[in-house]
PDB file of N, CA and C in Angstrom:
ATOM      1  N   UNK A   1      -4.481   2.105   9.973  1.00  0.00           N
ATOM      2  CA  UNK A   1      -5.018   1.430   8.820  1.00  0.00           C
ATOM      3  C   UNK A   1      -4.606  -0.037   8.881  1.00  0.00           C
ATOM      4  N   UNK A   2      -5.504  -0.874   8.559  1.00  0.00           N
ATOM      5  CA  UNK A   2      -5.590  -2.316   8.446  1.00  0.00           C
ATOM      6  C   UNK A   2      -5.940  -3.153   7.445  1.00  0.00           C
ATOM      7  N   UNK A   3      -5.930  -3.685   6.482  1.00  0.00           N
ATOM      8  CA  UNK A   3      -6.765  -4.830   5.965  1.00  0.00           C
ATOM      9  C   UNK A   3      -8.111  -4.784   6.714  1.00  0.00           C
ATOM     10  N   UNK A   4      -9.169  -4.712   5.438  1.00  0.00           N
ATOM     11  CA  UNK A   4     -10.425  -4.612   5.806  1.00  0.00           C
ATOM     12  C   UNK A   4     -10.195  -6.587   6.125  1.00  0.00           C
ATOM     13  N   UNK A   5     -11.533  -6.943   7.200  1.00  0.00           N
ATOM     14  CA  UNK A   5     -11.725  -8.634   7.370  1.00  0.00           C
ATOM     15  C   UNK A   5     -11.605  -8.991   6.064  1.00  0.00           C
ATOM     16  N   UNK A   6     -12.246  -8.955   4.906  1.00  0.00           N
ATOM     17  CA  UNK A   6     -12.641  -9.164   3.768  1.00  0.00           C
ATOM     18  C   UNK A   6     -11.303  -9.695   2.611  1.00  0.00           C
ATOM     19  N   UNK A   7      -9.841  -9.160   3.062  1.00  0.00           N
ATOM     20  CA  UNK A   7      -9.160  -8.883   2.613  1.00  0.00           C
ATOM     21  C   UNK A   7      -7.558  -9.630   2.860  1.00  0.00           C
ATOM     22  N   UNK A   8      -7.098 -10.491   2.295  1.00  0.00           N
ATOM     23  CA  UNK A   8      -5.942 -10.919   1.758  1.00  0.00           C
ATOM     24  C   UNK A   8      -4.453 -10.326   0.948  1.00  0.00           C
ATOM     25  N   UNK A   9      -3.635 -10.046   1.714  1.00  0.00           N
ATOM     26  CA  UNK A   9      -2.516  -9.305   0.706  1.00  0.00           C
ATOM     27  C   UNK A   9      -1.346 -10.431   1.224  1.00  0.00           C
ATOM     28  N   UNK A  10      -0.483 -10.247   0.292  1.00  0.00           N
ATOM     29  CA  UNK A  10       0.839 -11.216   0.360  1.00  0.00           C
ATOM     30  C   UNK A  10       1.996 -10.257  -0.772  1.00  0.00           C
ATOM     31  N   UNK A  11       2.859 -10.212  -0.018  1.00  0.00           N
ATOM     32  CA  UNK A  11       4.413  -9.628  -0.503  1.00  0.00           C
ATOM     33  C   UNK A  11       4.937 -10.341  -1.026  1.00  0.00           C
ATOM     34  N   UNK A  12       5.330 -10.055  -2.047  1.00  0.00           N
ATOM     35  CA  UNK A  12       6.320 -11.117  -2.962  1.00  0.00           C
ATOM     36  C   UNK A  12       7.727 -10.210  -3.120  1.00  0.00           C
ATOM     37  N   UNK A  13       8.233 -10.949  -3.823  1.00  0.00           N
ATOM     38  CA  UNK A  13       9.659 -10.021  -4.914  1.00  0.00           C
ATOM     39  C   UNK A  13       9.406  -9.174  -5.712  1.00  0.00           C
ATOM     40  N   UNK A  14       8.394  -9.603  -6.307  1.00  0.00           N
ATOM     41  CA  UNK A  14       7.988  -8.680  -7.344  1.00  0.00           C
ATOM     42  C   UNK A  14       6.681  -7.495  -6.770  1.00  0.00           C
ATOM     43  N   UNK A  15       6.596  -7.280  -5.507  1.00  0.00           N
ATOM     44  CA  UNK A  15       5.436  -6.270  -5.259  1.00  0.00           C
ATOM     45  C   UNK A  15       4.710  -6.672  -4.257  1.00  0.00           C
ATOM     46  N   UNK A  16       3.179  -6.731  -4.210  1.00  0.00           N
ATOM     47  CA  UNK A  16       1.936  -6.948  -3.801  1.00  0.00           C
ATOM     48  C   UNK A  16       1.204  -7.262  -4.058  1.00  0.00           C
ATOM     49  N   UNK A  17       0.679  -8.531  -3.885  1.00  0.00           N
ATOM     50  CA  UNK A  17      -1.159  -8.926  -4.547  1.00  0.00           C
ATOM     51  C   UNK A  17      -1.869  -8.564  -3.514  1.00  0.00           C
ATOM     52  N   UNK A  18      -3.116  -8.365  -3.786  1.00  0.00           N
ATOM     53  CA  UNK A  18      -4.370  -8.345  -2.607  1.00  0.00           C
ATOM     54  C   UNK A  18      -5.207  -9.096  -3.332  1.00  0.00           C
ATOM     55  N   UNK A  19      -6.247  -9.594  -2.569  1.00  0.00           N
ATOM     56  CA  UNK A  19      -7.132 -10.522  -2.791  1.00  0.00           C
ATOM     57  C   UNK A  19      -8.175  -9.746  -1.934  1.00  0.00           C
ATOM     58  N   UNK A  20      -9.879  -9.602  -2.420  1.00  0.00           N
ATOM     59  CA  UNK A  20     -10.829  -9.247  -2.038  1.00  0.00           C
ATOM     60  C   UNK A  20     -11.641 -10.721  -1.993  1.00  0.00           C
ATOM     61  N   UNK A  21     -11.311 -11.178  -1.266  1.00  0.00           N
ATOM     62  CA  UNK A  21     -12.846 -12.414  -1.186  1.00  0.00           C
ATOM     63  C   UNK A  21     -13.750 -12.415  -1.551  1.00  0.00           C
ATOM     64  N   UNK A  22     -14.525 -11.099  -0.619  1.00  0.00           N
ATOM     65  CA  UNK A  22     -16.209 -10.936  -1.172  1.00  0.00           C
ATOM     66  C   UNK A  22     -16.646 -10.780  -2.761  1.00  0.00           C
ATOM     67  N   UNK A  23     -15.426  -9.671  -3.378  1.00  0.00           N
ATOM     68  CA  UNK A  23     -15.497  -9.406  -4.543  1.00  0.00           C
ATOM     69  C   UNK A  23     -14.679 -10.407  -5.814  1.00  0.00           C
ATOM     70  N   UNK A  24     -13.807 -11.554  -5.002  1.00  0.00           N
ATOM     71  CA  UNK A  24     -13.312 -12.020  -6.060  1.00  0.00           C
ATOM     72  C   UNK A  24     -12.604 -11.512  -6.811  1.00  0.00           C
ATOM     73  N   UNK A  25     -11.832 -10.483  -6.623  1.00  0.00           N
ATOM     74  CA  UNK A  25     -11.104  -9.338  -7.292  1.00  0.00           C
ATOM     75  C   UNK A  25      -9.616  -9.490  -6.724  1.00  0.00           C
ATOM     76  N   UNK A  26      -8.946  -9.649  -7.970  1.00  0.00           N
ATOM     77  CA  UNK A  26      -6.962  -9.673  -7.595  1.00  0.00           C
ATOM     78  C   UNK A  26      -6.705  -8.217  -8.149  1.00  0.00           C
ATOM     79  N   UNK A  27      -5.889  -7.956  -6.984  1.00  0.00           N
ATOM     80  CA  UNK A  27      -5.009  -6.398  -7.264  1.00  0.00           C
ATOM     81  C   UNK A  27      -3.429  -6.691  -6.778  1.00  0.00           C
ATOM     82  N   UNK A  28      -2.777  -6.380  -7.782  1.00  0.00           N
ATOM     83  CA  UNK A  28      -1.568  -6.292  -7.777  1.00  0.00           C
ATOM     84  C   UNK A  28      -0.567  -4.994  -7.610  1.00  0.00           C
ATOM     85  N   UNK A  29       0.396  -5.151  -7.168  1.00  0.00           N
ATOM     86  CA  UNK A  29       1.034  -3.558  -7.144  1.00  0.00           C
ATOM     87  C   UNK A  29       2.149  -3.817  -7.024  1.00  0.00           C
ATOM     88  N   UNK A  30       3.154  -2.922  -7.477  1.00  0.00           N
ATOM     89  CA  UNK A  30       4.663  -2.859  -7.772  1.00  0.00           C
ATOM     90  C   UNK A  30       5.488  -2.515  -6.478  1.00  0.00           C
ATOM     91  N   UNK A  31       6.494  -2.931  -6.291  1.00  0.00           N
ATOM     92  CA  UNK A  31       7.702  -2.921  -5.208  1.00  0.00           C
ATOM     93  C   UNK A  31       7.606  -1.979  -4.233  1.00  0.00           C
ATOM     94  N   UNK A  32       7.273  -0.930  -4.873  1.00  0.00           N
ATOM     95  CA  UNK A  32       7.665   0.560  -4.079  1.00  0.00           C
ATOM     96  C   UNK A  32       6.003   0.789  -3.373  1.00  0.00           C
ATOM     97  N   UNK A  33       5.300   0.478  -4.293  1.00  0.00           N
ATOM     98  CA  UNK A  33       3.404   0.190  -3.527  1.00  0.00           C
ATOM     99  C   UNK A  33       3.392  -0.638  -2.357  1.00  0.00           C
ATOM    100  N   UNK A  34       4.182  -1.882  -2.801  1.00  0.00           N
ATOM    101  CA  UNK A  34       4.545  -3.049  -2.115  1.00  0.00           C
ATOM    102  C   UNK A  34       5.009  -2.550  -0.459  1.00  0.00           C
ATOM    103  N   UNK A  35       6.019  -1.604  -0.332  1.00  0.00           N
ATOM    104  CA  UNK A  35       7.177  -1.117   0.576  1.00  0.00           C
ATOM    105  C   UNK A  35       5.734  -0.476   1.735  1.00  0.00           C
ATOM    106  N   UNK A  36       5.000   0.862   0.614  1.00  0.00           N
ATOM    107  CA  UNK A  36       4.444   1.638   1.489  1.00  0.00           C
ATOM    108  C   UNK A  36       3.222   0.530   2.040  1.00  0.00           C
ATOM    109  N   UNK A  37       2.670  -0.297   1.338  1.00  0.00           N
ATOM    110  CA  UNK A  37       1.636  -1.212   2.229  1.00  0.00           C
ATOM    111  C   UNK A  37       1.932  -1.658   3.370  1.00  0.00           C
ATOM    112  N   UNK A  38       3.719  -1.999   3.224  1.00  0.00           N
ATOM    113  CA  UNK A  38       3.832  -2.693   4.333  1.00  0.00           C
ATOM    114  C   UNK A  38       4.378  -2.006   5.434  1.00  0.00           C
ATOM    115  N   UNK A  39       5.097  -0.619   5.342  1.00  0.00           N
ATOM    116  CA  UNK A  39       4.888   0.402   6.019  1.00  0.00           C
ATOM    117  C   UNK A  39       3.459   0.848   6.762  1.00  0.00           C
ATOM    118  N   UNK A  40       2.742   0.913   6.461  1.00  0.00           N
ATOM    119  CA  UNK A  40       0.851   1.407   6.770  1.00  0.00           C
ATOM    120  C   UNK A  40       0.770   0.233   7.658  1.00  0.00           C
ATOM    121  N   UNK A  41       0.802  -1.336   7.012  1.00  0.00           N
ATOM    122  CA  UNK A  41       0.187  -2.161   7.747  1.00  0.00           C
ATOM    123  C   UNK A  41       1.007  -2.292   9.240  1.00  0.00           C
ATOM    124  N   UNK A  42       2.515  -1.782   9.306  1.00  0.00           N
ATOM    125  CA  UNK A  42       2.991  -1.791  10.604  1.00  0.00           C
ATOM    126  C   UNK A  42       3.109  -0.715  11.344  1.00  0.00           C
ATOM    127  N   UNK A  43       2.125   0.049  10.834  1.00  0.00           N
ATOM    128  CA  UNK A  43       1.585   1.253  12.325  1.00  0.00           C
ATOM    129  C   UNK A  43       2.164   2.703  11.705  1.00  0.00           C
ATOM    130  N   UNK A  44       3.177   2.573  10.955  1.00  0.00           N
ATOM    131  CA  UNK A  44       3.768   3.653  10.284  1.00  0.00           C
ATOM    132  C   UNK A  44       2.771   4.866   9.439  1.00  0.00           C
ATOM    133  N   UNK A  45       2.698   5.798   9.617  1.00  0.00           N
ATOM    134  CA  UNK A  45       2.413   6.897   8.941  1.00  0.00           C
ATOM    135  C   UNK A  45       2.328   6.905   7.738  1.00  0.00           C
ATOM    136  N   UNK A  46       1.308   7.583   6.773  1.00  0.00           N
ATOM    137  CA  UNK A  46       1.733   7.949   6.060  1.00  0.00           C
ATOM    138  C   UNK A  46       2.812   8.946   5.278  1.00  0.00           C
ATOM    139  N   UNK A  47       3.286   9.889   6.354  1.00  0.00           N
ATOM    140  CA  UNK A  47       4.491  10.617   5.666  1.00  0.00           C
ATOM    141  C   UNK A  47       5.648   9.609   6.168  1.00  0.00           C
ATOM    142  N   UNK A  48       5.997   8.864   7.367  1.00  0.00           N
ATOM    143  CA  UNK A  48       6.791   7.939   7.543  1.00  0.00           C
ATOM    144  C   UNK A  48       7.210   7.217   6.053  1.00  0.00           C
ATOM    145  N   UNK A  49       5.844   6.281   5.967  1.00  0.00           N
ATOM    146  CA  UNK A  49       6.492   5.571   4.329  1.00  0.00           C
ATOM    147  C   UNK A  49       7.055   6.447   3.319  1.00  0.00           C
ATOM    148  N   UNK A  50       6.311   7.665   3.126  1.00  0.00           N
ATOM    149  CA  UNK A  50       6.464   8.180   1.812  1.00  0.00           C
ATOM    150  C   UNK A  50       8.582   8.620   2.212  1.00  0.00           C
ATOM    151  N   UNK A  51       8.731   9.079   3.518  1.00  0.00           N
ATOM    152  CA  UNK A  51       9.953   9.326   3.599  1.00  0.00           C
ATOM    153  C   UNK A  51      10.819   8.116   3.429  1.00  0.00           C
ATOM    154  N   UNK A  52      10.287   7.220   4.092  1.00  0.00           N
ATOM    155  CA  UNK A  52      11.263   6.229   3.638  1.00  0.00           C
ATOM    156  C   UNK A  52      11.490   5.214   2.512  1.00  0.00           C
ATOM    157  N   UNK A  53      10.454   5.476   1.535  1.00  0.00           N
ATOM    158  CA  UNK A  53      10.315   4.904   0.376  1.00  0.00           C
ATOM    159  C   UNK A  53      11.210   6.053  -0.227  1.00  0.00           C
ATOM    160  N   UNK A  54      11.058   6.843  -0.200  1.00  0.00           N
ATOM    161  CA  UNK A  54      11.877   7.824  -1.076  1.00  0.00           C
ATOM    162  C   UNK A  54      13.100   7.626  -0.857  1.00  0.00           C
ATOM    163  N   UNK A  55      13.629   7.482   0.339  1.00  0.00           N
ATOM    164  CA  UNK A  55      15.391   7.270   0.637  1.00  0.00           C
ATOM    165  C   UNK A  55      15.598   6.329  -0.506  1.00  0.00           C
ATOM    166  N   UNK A  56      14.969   4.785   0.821  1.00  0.00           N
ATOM    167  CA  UNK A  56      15.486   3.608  -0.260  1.00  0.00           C
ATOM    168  C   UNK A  56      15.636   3.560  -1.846  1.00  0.00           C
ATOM    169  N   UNK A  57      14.271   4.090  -2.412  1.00  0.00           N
ATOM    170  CA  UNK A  57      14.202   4.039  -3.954  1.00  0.00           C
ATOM    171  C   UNK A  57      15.087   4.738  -4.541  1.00  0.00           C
ATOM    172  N   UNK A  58      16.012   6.382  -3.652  1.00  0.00           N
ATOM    173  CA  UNK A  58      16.601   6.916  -4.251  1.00  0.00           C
ATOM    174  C   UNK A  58      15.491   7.816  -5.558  1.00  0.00           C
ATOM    175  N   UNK A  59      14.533   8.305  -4.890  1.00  0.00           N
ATOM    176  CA  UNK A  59      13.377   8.822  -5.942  1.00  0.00           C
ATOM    177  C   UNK A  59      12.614  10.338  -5.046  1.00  0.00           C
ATOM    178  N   UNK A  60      12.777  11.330  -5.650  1.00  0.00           N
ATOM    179  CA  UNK A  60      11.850  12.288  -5.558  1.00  0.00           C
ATOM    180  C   UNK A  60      10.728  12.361  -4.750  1.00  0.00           C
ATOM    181  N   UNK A  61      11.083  12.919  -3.484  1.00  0.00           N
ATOM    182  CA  UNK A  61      10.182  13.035  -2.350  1.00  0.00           C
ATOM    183  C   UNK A  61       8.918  13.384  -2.986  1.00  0.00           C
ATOM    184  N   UNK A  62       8.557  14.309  -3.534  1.00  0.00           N
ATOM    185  CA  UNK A  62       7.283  15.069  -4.368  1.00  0.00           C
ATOM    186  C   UNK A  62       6.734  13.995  -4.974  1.00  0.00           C
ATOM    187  N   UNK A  63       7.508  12.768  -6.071  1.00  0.00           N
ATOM    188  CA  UNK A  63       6.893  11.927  -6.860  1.00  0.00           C
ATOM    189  C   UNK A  63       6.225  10.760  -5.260  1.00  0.00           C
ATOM    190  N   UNK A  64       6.819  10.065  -4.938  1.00  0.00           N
ATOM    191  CA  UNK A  64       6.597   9.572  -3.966  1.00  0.00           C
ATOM    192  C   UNK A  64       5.409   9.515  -2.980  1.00  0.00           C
ATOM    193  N   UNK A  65       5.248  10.913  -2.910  1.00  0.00           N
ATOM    194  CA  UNK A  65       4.366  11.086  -1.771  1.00  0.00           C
ATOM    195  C   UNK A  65       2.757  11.338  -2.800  1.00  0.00           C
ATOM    196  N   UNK A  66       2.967  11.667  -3.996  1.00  0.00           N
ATOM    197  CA  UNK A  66       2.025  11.876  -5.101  1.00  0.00           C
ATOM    198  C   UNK A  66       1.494  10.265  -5.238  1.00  0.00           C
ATOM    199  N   UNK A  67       2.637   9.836  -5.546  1.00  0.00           N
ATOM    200  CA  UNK A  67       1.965   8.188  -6.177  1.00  0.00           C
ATOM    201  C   UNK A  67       1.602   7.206  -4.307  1.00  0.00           C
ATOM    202  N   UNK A  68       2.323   7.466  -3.396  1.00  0.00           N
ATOM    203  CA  UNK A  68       1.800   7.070  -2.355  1.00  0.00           C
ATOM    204  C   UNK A  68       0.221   7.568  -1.931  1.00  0.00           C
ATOM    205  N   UNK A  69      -0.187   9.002  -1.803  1.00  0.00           N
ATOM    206  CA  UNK A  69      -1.598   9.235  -1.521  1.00  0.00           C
ATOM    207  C   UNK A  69      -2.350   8.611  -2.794  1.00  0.00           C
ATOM    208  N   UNK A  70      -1.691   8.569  -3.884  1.00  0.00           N
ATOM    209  CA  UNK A  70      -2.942   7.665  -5.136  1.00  0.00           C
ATOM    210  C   UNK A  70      -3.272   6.433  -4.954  1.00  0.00           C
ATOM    211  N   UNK A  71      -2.095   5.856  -4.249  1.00  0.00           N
ATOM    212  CA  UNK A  71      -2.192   4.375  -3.924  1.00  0.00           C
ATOM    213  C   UNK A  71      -3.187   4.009  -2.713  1.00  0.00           C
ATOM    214  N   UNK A  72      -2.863   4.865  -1.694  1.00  0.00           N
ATOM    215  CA  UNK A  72      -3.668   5.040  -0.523  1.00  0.00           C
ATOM    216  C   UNK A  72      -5.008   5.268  -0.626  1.00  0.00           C
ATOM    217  N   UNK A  73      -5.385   6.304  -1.556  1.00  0.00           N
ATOM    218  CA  UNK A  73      -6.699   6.433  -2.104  1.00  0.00           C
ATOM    219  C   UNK A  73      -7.476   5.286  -2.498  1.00  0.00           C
ATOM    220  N   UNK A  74      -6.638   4.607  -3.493  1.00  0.00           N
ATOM    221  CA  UNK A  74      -7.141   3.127  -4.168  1.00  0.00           C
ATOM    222  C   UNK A  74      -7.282   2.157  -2.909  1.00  0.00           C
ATOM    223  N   UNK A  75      -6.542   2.587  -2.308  1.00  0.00           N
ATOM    224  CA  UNK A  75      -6.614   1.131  -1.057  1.00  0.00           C
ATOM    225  C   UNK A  75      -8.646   1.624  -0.212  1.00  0.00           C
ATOM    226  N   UNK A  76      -8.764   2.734  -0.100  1.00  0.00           N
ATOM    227  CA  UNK A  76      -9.656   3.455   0.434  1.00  0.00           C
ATOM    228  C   UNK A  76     -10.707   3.020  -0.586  1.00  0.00           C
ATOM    229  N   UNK A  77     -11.025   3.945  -1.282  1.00  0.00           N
ATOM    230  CA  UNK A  77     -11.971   3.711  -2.487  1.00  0.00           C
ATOM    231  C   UNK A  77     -12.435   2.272  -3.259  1.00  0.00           C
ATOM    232  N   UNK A  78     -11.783   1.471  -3.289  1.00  0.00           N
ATOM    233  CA  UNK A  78     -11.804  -0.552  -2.698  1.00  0.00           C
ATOM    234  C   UNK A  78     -12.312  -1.149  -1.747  1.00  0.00           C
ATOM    235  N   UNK A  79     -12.397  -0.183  -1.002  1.00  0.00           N
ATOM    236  CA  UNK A  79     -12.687  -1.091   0.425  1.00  0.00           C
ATOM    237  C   UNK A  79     -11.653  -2.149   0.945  1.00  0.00           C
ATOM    238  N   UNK A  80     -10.474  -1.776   0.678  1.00  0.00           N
ATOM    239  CA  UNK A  80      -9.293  -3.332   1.054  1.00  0.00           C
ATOM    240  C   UNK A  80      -8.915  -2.975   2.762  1.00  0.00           C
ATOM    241  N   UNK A  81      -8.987  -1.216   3.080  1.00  0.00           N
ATOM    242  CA  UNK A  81      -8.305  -1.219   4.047  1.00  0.00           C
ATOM    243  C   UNK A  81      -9.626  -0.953   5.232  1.00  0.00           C
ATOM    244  N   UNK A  82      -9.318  -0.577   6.475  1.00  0.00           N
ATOM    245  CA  UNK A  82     -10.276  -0.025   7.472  1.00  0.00           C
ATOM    246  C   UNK A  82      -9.475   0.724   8.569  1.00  0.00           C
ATOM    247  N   UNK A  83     -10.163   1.708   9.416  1.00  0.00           N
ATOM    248  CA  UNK A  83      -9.648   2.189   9.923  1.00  0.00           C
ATOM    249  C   UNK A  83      -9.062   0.823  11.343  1.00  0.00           C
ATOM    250  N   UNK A  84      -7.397   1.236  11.798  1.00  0.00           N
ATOM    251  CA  UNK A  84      -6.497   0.544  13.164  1.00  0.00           C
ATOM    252  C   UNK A  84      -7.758   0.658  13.717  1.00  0.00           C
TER     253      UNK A  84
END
């Protein structure tokens, strides 16, 4: 998974913005959204992030991997990402 061409994201302190060009559309996302994006965007798995978001956060493997595939979904269903 990649950033669709179309598509702009930047990491901050506080999370994740994405930027859709075509659509003119800002999406923002929180720390732990933030972690697994940038997990995905460096080749990592999805159960990879969800495991290692869960260490770091100190948070419930089950919650984790729930709010990670919702997030993943949204990234999908947007059009932000495309298939590596």
């Amino acid at each position: 998974m990649k950033p669709a061409p179309h598509v702009r994201a930047n990491l901050t302190d506080d999370g994740l913005v994405i930027l859709d060009i075509d659509k003119g559309s800002i999406y923002s996302a929180n720390s732990v959204a933030a972690r697994i994006w940038q997990m995905l965007m460096d080749g990592k798995s999805e159960q990879d992030a969800v495991e290692t978001v869960a260490q770091e956060f100190n948070a419930p493997r089950d919650v984790v991997e729930k709010d990670a595939k919702d997030f993943i979904a949204s990234l999908w269903e947007k059009e932000l990402v495309v298939e590596a």
